[in-house]
PDB file of N, CA and C in Angstrom:
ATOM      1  N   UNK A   1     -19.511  -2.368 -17.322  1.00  0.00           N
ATOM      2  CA  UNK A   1     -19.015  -2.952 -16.098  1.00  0.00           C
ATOM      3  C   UNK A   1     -18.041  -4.080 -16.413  1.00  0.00           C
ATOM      4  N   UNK A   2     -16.843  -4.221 -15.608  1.00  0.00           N
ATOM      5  CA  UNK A   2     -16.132  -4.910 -15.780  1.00  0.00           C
ATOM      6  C   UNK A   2     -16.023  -6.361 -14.337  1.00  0.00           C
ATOM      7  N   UNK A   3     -15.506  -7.003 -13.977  1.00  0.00           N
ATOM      8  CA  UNK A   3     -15.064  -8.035 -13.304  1.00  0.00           C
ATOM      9  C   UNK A   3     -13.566  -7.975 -12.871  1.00  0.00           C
ATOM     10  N   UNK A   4     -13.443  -7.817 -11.330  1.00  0.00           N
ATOM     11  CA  UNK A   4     -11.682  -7.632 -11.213  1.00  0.00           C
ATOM     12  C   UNK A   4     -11.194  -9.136 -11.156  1.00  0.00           C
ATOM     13  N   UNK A   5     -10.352  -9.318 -11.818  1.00  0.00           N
ATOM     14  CA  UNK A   5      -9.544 -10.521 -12.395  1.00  0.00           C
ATOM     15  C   UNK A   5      -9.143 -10.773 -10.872  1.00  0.00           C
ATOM     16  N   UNK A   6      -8.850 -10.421  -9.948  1.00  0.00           N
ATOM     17  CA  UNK A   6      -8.090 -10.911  -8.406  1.00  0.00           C
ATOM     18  C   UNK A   6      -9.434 -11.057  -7.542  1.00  0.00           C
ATOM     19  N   UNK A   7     -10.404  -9.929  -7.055  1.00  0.00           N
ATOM     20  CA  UNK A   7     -11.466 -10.029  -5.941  1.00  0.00           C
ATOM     21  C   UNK A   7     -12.727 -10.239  -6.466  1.00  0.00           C
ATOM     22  N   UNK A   8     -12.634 -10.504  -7.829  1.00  0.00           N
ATOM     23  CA  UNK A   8     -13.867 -10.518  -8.247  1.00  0.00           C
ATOM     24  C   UNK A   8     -15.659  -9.732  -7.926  1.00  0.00           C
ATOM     25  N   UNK A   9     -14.671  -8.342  -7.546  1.00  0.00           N
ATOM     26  CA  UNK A   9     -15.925  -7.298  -7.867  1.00  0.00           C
ATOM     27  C   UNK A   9     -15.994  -6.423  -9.238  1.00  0.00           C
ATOM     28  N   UNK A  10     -17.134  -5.940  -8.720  1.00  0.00           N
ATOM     29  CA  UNK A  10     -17.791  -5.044 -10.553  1.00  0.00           C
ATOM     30  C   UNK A  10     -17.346  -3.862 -10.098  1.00  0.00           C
ATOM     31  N   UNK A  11     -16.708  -3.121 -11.494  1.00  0.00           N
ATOM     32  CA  UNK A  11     -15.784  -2.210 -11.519  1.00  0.00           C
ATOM     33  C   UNK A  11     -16.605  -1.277 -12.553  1.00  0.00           C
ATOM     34  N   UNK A  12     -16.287  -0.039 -12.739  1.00  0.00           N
ATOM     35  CA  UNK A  12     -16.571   0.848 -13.921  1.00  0.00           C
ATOM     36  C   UNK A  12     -15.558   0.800 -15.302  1.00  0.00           C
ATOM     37  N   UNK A  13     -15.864   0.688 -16.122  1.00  0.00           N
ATOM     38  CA  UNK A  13     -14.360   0.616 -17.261  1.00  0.00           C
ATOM     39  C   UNK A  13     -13.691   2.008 -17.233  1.00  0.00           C
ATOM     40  N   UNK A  14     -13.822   2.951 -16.779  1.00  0.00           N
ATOM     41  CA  UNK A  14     -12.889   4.152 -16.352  1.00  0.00           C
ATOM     42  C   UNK A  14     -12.258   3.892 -15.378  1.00  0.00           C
ATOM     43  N   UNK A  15     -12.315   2.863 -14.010  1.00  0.00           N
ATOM     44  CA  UNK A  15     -11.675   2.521 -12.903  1.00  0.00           C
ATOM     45  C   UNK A  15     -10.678   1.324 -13.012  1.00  0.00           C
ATOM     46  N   UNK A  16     -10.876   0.683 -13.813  1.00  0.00           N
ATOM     47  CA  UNK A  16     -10.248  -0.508 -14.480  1.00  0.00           C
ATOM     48  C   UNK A  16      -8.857  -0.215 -14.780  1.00  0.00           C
ATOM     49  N   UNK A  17      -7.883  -1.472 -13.934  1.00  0.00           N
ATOM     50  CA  UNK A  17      -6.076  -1.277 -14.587  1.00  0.00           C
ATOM     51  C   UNK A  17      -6.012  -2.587 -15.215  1.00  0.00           C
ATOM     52  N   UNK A  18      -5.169  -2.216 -16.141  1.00  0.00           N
ATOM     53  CA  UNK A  18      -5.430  -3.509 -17.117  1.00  0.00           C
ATOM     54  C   UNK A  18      -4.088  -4.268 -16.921  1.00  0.00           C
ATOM     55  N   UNK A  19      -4.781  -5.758 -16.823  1.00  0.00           N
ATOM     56  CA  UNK A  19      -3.784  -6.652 -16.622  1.00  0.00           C
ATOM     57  C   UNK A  19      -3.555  -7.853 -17.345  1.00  0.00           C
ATOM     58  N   UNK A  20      -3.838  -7.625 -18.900  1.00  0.00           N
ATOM     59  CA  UNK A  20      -3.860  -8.648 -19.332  1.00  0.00           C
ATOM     60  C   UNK A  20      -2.955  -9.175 -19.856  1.00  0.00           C
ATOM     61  N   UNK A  21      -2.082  -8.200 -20.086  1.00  0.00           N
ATOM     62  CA  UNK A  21      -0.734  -8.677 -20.106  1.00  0.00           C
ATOM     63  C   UNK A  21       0.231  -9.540 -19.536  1.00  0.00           C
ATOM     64  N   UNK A  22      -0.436  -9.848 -18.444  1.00  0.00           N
ATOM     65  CA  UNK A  22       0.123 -10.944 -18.061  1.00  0.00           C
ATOM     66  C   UNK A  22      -0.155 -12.680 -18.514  1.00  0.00           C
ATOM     67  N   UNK A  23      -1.180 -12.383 -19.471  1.00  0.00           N
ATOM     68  CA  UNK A  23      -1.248 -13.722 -20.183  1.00  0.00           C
ATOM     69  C   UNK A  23      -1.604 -13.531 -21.629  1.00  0.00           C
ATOM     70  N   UNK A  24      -0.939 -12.574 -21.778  1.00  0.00           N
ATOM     71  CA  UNK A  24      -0.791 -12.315 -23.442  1.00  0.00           C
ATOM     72  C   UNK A  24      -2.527 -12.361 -23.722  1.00  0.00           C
ATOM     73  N   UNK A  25      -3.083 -11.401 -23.319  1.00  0.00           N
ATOM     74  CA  UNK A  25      -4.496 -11.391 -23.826  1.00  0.00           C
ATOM     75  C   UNK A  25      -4.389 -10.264 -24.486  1.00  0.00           C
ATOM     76  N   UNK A  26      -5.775  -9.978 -24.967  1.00  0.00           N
ATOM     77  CA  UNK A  26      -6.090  -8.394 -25.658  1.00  0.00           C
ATOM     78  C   UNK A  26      -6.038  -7.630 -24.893  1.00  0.00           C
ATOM     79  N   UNK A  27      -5.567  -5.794 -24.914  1.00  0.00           N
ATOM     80  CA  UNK A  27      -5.922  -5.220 -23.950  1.00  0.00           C
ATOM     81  C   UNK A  27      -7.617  -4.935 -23.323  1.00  0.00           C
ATOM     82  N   UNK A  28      -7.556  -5.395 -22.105  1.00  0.00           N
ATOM     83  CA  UNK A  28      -8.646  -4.599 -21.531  1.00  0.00           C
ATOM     84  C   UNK A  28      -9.513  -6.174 -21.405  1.00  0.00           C
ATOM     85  N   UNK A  29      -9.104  -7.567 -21.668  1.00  0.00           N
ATOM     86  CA  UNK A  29      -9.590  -8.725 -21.244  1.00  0.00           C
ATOM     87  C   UNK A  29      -9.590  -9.239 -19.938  1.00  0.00           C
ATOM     88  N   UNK A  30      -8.629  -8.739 -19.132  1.00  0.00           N
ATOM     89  CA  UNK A  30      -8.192  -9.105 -17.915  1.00  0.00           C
ATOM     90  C   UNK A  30      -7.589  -7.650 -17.173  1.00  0.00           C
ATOM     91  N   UNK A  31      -8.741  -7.188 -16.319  1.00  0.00           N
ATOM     92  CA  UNK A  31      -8.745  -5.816 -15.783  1.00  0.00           C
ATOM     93  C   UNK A  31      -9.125  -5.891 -13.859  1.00  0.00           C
ATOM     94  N   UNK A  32      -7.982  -5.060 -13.276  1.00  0.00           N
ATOM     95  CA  UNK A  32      -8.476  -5.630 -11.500  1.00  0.00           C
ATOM     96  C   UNK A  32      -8.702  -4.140 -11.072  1.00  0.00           C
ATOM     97  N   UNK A  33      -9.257  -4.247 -10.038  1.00  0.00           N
ATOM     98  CA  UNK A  33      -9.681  -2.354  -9.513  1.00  0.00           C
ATOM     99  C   UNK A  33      -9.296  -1.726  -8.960  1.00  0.00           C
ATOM    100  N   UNK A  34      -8.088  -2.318  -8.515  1.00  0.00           N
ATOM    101  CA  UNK A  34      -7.186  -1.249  -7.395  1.00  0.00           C
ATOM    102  C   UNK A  34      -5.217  -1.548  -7.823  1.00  0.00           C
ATOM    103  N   UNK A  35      -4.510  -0.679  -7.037  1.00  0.00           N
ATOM    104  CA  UNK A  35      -2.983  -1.342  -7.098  1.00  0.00           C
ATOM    105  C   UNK A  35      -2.628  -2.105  -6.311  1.00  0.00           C
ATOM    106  N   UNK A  36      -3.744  -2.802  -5.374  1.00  0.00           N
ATOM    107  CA  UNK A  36      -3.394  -3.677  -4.322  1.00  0.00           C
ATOM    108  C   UNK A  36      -4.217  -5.217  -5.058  1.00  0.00           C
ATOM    109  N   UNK A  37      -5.258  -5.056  -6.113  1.00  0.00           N
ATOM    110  CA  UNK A  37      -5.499  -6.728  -6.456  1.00  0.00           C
ATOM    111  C   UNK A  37      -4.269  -6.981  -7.802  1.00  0.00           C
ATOM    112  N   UNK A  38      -3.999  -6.032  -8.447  1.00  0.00           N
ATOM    113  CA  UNK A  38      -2.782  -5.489  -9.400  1.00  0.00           C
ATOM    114  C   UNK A  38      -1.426  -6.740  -8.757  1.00  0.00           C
ATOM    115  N   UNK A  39      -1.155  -5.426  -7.978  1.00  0.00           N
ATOM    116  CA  UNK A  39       0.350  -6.488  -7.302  1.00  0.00           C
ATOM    117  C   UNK A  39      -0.271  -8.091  -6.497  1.00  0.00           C
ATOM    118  N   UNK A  40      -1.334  -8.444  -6.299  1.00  0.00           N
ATOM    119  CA  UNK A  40      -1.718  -9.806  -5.398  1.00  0.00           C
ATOM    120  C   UNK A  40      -1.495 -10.407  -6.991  1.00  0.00           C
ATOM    121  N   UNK A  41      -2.377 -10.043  -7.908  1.00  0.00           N
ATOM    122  CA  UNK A  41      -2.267 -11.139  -8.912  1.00  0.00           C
ATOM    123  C   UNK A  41      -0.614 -11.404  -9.907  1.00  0.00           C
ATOM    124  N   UNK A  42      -0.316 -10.075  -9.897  1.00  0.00           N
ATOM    125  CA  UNK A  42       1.040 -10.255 -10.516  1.00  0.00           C
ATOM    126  C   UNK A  42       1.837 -11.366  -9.529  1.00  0.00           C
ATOM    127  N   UNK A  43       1.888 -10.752  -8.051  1.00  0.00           N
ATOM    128  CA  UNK A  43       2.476 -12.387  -7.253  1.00  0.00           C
ATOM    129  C   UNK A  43       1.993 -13.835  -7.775  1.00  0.00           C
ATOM    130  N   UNK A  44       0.661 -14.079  -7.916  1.00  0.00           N
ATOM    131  CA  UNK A  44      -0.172 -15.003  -8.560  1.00  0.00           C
ATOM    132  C   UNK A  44       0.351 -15.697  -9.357  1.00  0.00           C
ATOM    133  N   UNK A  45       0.609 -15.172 -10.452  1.00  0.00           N
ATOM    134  CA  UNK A  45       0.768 -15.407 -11.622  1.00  0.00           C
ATOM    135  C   UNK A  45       2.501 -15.754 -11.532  1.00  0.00           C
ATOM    136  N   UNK A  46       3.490 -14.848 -11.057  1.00  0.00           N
ATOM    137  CA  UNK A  46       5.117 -15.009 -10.990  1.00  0.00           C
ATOM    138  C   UNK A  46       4.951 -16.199  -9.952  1.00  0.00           C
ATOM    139  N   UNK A  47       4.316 -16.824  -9.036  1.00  0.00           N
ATOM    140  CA  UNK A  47       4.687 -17.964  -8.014  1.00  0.00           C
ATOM    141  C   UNK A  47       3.619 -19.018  -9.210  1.00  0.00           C
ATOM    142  N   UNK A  48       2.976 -18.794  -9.581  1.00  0.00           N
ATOM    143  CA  UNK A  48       2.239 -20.003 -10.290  1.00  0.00           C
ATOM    144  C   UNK A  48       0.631 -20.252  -9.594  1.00  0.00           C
ATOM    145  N   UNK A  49       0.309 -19.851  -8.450  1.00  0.00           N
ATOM    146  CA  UNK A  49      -0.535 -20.270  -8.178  1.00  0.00           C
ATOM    147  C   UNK A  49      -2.067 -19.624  -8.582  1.00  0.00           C
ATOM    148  N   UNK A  50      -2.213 -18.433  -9.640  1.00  0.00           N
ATOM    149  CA  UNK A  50      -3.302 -18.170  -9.885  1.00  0.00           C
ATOM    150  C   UNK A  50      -4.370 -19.162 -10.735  1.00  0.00           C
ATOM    151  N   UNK A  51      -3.845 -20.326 -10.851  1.00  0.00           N
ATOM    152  CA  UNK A  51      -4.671 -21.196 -11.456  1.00  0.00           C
ATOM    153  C   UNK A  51      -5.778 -22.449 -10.481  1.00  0.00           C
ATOM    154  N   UNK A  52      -5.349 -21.696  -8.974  1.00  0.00           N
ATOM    155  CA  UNK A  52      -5.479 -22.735  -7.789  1.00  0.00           C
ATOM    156  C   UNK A  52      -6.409 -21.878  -7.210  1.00  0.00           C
ATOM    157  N   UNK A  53      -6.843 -20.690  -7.997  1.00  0.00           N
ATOM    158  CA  UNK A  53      -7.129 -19.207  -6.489  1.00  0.00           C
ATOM    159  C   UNK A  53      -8.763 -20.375  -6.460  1.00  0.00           C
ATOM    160  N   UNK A  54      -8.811 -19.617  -5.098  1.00  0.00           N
ATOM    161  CA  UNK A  54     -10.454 -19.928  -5.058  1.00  0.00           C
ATOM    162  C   UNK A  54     -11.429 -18.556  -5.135  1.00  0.00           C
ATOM    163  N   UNK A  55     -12.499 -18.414  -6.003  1.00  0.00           N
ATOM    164  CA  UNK A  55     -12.831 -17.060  -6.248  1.00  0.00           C
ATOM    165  C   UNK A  55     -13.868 -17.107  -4.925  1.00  0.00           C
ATOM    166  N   UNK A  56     -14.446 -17.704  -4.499  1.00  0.00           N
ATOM    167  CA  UNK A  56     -16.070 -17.945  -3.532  1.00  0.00           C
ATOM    168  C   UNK A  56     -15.376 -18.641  -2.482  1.00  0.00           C
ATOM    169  N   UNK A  57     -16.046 -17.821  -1.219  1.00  0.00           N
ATOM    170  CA  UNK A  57     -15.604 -18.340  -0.329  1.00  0.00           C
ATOM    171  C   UNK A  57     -16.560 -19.799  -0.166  1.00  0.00           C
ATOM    172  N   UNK A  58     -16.048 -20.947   0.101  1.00  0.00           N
ATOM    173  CA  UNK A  58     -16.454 -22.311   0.827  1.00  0.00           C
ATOM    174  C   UNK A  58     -17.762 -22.425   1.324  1.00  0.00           C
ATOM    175  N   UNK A  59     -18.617 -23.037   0.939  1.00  0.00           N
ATOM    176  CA  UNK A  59     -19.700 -22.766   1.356  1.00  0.00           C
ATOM    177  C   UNK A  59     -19.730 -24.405   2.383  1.00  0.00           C
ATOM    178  N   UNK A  60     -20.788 -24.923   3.305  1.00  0.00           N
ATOM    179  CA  UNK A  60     -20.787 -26.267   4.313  1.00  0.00           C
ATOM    180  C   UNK A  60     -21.455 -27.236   3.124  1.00  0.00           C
ATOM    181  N   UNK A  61     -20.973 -28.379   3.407  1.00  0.00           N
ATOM    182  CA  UNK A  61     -21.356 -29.043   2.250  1.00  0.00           C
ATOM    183  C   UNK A  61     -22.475 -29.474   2.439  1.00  0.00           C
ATOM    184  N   UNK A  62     -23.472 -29.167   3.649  1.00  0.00           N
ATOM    185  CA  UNK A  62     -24.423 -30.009   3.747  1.00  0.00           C
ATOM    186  C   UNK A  62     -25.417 -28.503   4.178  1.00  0.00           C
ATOM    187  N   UNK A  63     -25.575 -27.840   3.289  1.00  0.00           N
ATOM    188  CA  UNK A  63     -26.701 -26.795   2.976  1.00  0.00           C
ATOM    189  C   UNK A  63     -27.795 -26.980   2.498  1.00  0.00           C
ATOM    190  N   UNK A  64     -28.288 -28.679   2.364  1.00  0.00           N
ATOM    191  CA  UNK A  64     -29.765 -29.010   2.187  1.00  0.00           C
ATOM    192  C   UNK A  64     -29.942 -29.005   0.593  1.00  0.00           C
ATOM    193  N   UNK A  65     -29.312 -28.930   0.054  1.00  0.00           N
ATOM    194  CA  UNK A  65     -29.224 -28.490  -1.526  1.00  0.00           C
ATOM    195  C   UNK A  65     -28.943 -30.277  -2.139  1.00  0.00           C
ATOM    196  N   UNK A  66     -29.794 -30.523  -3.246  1.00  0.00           N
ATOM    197  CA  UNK A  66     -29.062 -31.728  -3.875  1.00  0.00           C
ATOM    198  C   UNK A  66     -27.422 -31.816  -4.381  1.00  0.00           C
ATOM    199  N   UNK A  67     -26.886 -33.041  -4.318  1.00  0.00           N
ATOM    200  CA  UNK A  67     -25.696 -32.803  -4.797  1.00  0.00           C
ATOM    201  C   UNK A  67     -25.679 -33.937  -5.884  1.00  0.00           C
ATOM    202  N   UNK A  68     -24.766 -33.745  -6.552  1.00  0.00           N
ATOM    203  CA  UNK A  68     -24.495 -34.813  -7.610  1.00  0.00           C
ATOM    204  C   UNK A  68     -23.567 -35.781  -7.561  1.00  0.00           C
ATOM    205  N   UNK A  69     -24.333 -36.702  -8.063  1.00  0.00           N
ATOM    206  CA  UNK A  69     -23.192 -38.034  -7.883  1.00  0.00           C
ATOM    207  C   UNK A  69     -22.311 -38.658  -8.576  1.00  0.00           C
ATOM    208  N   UNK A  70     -21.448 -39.237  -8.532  1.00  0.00           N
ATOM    209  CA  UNK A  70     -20.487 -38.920  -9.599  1.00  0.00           C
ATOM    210  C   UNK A  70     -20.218 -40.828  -9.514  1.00  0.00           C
ATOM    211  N   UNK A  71     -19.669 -40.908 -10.579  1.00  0.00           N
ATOM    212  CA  UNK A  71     -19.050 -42.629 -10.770  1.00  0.00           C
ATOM    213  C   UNK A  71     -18.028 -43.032  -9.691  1.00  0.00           C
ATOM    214  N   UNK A  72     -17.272 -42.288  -8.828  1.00  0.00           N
ATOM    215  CA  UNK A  72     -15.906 -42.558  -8.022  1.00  0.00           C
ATOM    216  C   UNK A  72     -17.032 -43.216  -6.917  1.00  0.00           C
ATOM    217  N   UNK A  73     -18.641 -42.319  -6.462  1.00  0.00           N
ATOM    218  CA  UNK A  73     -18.987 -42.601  -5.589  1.00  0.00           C
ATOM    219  C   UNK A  73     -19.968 -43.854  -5.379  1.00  0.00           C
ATOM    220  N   UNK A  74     -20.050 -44.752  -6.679  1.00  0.00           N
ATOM    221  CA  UNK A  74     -20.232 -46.163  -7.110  1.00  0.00           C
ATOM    222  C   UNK A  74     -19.354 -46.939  -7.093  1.00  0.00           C
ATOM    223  N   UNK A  75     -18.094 -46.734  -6.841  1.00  0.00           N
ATOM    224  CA  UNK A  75     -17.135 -47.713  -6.994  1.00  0.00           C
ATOM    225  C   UNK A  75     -16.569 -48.093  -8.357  1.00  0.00           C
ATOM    226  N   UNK A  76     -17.296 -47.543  -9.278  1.00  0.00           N
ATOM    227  CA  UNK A  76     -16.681 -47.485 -10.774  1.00  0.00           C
ATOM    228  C   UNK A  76     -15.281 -47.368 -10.511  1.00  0.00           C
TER     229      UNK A  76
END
């Protein structure tokens, strides 16, 4: 099973187009599952912004879950 580099679903390695060429990887490091996450990430990558994607959609920040605190929020 593989991971599509754009939607981040699980793929079969027979279904897999390989895209790693677009950052000089090995073949078959960077693989997406269709010709439609293919051309989204090639845009990605030619405008610059695949380093910004968000993979998970947003979750509410106040889901009851602990959060961590960080030094900015001491005034450090």
């Amino acid at each position: 099973m593989s991971i599509c580099t754009n939607c981040y679903h699980r793929i079969k390695h027979s279904n897999v187009i390989e895209v790693g060429q677009l950052w000089n990887n090995e073949p078959y490091l960077a693989v997406v599952c269709s010709d439609k996450c293919k051309e989204e990430i090639e845009k990605k990558v030619t405008d610059g912004t695949w380093m910004v994607m968000q993979p998970y959609p947003k979750t509410e920040s106040d889901d009851g879950l602990p959060t961590a605190l960080t030094d900015k929020q001491f005034g450090v």
